[in-house]
Structures are given as structure tokens and as C-alpha cells.
C-alpha atoms as a PDB file:
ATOM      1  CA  UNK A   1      -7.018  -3.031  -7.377  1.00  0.00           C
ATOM      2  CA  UNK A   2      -4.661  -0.067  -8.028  1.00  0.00           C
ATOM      3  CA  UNK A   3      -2.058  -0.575 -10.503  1.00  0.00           C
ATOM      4  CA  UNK A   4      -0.463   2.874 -10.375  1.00  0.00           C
ATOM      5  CA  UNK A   5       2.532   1.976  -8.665  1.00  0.00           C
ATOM      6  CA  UNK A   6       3.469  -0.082 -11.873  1.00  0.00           C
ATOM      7  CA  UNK A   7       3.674   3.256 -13.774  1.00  0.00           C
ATOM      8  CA  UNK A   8       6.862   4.578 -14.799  1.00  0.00           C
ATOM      9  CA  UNK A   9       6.519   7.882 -13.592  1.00  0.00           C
ATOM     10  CA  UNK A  10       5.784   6.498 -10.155  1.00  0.00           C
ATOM     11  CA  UNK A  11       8.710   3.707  -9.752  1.00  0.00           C
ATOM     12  CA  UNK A  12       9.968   5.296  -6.895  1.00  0.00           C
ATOM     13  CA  UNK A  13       6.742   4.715  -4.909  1.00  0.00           C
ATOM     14  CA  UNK A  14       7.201   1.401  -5.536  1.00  0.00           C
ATOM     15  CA  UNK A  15       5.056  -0.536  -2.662  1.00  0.00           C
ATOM     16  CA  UNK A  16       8.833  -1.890  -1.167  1.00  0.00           C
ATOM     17  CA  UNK A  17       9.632   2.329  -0.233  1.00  0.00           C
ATOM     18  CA  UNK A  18       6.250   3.161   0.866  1.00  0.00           C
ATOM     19  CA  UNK A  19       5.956   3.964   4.236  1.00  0.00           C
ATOM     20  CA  UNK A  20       3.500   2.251   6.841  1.00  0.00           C
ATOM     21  CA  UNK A  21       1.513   5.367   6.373  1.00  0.00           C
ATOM     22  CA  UNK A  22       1.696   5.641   2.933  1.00  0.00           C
ATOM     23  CA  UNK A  23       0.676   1.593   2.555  1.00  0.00           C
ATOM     24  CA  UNK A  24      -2.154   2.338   4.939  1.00  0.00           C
ATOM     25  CA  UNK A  25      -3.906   5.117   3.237  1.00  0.00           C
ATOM     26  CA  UNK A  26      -3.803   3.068   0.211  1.00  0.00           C
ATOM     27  CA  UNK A  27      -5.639   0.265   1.609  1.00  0.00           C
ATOM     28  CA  UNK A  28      -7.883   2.420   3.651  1.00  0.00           C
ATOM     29  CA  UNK A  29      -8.528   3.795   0.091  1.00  0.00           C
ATOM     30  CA  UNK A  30      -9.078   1.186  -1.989  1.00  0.00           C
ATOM     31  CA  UNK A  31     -11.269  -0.408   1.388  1.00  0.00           C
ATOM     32  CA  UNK A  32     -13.463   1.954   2.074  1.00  0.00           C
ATOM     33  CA  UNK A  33     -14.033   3.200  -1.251  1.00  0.00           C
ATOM     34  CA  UNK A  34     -15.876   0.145  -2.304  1.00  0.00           C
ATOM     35  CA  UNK A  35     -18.887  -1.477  -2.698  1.00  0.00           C
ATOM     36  CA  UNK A  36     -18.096  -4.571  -0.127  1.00  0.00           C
ATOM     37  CA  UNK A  37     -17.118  -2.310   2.429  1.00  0.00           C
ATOM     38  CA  UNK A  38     -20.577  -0.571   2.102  1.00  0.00           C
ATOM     39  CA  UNK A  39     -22.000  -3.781   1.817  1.00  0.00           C
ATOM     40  CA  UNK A  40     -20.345  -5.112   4.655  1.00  0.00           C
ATOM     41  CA  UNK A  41     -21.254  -1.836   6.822  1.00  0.00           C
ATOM     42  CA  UNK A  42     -24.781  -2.400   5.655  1.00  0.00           C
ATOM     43  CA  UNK A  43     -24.404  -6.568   7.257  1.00  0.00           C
ATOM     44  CA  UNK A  44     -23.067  -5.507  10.313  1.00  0.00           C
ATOM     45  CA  UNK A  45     -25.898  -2.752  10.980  1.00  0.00           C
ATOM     46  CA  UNK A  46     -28.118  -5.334  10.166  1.00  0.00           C
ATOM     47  CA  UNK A  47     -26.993  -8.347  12.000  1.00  0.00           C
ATOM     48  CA  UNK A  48     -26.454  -6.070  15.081  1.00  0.00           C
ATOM     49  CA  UNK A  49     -29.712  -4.507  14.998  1.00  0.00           C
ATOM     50  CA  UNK A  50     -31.373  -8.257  14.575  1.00  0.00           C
ATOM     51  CA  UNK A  51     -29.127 -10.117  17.585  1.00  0.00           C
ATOM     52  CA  UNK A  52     -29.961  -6.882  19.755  1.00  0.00           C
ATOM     53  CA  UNK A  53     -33.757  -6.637  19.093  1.00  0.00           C
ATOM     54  CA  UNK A  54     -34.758  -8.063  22.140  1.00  0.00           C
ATOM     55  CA  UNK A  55     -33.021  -5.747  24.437  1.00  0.00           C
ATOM     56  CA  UNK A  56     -30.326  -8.092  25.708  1.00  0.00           C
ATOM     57  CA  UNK A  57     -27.237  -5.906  25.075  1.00  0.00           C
ATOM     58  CA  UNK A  58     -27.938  -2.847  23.308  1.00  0.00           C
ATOM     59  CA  UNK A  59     -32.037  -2.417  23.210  1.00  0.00           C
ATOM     60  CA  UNK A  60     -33.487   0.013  20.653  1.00  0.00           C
ATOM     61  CA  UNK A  61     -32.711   2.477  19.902  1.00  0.00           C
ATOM     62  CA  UNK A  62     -29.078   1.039  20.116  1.00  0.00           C
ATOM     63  CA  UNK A  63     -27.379   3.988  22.060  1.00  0.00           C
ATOM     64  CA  UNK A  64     -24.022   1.680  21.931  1.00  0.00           C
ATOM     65  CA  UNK A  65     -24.466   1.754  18.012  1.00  0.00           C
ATOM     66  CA  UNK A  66     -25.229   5.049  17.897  1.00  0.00           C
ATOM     67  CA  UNK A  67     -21.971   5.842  19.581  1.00  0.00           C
ATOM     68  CA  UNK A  68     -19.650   3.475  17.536  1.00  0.00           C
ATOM     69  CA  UNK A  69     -21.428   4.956  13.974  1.00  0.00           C
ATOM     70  CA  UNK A  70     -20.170   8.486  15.499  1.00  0.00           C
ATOM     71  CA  UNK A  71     -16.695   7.510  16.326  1.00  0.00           C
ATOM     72  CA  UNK A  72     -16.059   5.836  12.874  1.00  0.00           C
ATOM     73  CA  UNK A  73     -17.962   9.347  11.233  1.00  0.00           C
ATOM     74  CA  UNK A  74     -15.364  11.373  12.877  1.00  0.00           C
ATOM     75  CA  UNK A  75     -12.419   9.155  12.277  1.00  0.00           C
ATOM     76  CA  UNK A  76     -13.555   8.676   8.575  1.00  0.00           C
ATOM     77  CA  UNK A  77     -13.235  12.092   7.269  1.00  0.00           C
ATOM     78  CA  UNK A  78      -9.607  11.976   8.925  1.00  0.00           C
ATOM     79  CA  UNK A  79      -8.842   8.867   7.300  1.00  0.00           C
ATOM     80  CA  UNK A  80     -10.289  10.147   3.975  1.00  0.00           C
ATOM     81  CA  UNK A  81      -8.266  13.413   3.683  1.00  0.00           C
ATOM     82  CA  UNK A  82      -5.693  11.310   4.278  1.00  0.00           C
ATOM     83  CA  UNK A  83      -5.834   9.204   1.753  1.00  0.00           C
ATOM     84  CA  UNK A  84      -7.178  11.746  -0.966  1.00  0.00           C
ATOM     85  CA  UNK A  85      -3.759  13.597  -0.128  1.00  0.00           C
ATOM     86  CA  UNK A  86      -2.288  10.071  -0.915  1.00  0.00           C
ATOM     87  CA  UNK A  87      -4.390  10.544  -4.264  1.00  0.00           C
ATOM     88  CA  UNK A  88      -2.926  13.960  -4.698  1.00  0.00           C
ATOM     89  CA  UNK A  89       0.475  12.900  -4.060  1.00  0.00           C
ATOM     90  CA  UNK A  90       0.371  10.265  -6.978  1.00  0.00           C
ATOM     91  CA  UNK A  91      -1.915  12.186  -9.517  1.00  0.00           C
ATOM     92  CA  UNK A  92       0.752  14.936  -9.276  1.00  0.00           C
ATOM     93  CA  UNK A  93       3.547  12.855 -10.452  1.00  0.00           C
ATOM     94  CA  UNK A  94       1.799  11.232 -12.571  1.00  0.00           C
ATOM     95  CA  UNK A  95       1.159  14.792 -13.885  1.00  0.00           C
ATOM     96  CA  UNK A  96       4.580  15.601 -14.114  1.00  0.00           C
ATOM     97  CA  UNK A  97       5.483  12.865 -15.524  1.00  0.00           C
ATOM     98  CA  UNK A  98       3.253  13.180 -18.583  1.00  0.00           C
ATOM     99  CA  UNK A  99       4.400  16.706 -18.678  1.00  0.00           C
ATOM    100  CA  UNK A 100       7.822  15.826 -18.975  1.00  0.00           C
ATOM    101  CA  UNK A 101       6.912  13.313 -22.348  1.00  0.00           C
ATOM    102  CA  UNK A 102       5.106  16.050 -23.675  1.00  0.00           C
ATOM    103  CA  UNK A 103       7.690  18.101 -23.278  1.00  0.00           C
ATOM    104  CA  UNK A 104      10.446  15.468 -24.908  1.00  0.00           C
ATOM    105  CA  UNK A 105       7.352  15.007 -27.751  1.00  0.00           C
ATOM    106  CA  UNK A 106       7.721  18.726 -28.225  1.00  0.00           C
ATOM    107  CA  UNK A 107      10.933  18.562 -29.059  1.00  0.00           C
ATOM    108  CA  UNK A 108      10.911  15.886 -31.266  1.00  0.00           C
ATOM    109  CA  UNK A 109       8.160  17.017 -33.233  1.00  0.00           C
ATOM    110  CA  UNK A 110      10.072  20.480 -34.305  1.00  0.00           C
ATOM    111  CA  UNK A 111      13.161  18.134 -35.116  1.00  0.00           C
ATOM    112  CA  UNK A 112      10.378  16.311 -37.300  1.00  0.00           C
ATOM    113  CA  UNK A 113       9.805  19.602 -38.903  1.00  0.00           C
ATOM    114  CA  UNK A 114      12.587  20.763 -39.105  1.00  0.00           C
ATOM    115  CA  UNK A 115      14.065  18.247 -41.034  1.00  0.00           C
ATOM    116  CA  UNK A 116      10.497  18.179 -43.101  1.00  0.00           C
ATOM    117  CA  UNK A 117      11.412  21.544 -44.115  1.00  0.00           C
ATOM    118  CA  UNK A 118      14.987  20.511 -45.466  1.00  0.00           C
ATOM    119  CA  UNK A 119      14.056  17.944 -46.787  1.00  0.00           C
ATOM    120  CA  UNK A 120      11.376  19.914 -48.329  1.00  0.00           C
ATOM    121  CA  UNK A 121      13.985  22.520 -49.823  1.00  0.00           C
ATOM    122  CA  UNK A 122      16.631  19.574 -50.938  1.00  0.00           C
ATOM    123  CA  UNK A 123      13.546  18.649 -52.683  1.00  0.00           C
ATOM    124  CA  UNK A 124      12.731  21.780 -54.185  1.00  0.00           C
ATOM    125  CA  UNK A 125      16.895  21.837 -55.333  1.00  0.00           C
ATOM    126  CA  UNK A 126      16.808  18.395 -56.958  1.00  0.00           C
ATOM    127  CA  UNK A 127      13.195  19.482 -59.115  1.00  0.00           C
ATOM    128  CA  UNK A 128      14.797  22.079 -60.250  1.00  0.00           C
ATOM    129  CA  UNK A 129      17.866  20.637 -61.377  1.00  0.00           C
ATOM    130  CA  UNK A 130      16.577  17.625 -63.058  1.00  0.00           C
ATOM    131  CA  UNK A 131      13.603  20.175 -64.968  1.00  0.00           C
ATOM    132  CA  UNK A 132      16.974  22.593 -65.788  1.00  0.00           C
ATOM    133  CA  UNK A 133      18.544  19.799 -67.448  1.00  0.00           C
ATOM    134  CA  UNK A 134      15.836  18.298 -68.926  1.00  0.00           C
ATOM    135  CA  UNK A 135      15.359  21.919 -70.902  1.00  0.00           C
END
């Protein structure tokens, strides 16, 4: 299961503000994305095909299937968009959000130098005062 709503950069999409939309394309996600729901798609092709072998309520070559596989083919790609724009949605604040440390790293990291290079210099003071006495 997704744990990207634990993620700092995402706290306010925590699951309580999500809206119903915004829950559902997350579980559509994480549903149909999977292996058991493939699995599962595969069991009920299956068991229907085996229960309606013999003609009693859809005979072969299983119009009535036929129709429901279209309906959930067209309502599929629908769903998907929507829940790869869900994707999109969190991948770009995730995005920002490591953009934003980078940014704060930046900084700190000429700070770093910059006080490398005093210290360097205070350094460079010191050496030379202690070998000028020392003479």
C-alpha cells in the first residue's frame, strides 16, 4: 500500500482532507493496478465462461460478456487518467518539495564554505605568526 501521504512534503493531503474523489482515485489506483485485481478479472472470466457453457444464460460466444468487458474498457481509461492525474498531483509536490531542501542544502553548503574559507585564512594568520615568532 501507498505510504506517500506520510511524507512531509505531502501533509496536507493527509487522507482526513482528501476529497471523495481524491480517496477514490487512490483506491481505484492502487486496485486496479495490481496483480489480484488481474487475477480476480482472470476468475471471474473464467467462472462465467464455465457456469454459462451450456447455454443457460449467456451461451457462447457470451454476447452479455462481451458487452460488460466493453463498458468496463471504456470506463477504465477514464478511471485511469484519473488517477494518473492523482499520480501527477502528488509526484509534483513531492517534486517541489525536494526542490525546496535542495534549495535550503544549497545554502547551507556555501555557508559551509564560506566559513571553510575563513577558517582557512585564520589558519593561514595563526601559521604565520607562530613560524614569525619561532624565527
Amino acid at each position: 500500500m501507498a505510504r506517500w501521504h506520510e511524507h512531509p512534503a505531502t501533509e496536507k493531503f493527509g487522507k482526513e482532507q482528501l476529497s471523495i474523489g481524491q480517496r477514490s482515485a487512490d483506491v481505484l489506483r492502487n486496485a486496479m493496478g495490481s496483480w489480484p485485481f488481474v487475477f480476480g478479472a482472470l476468475a471471474f472470466l473464467a467462472v462465467w465462461m464455465y457456469f454459462n457453457s451450456d447455454g443457460s444464460f449467456d451461451p457462447f460466444p457470451f454476447i452479455l460478456l462481451n458487452l460488460i468487458l466493453s463498458c468496463i474498457a471504456a470506463l477504465q481509461g477514464a478511471i485511469l487518467l484519473i488517477a494518473a492525474k492523482r499520480e501527477d498531483q502528488i509526484n509534483s509536490e513531492l517534486a517541489m518539495h525536494t526542490y525546496q531542501i535542495d534549495q535550503e542544502n544549497l545554502a547551507l553548503t556555501k555557508q559551509v564554505h564560506e566559513l571553510s574559507l575563513k577558517i582557512e585564512a585564520l589558519t593561514a594568520e595563526i601559521h604565520k605568526a607562530v613560524t614569525k615568532d619561532q624565527q
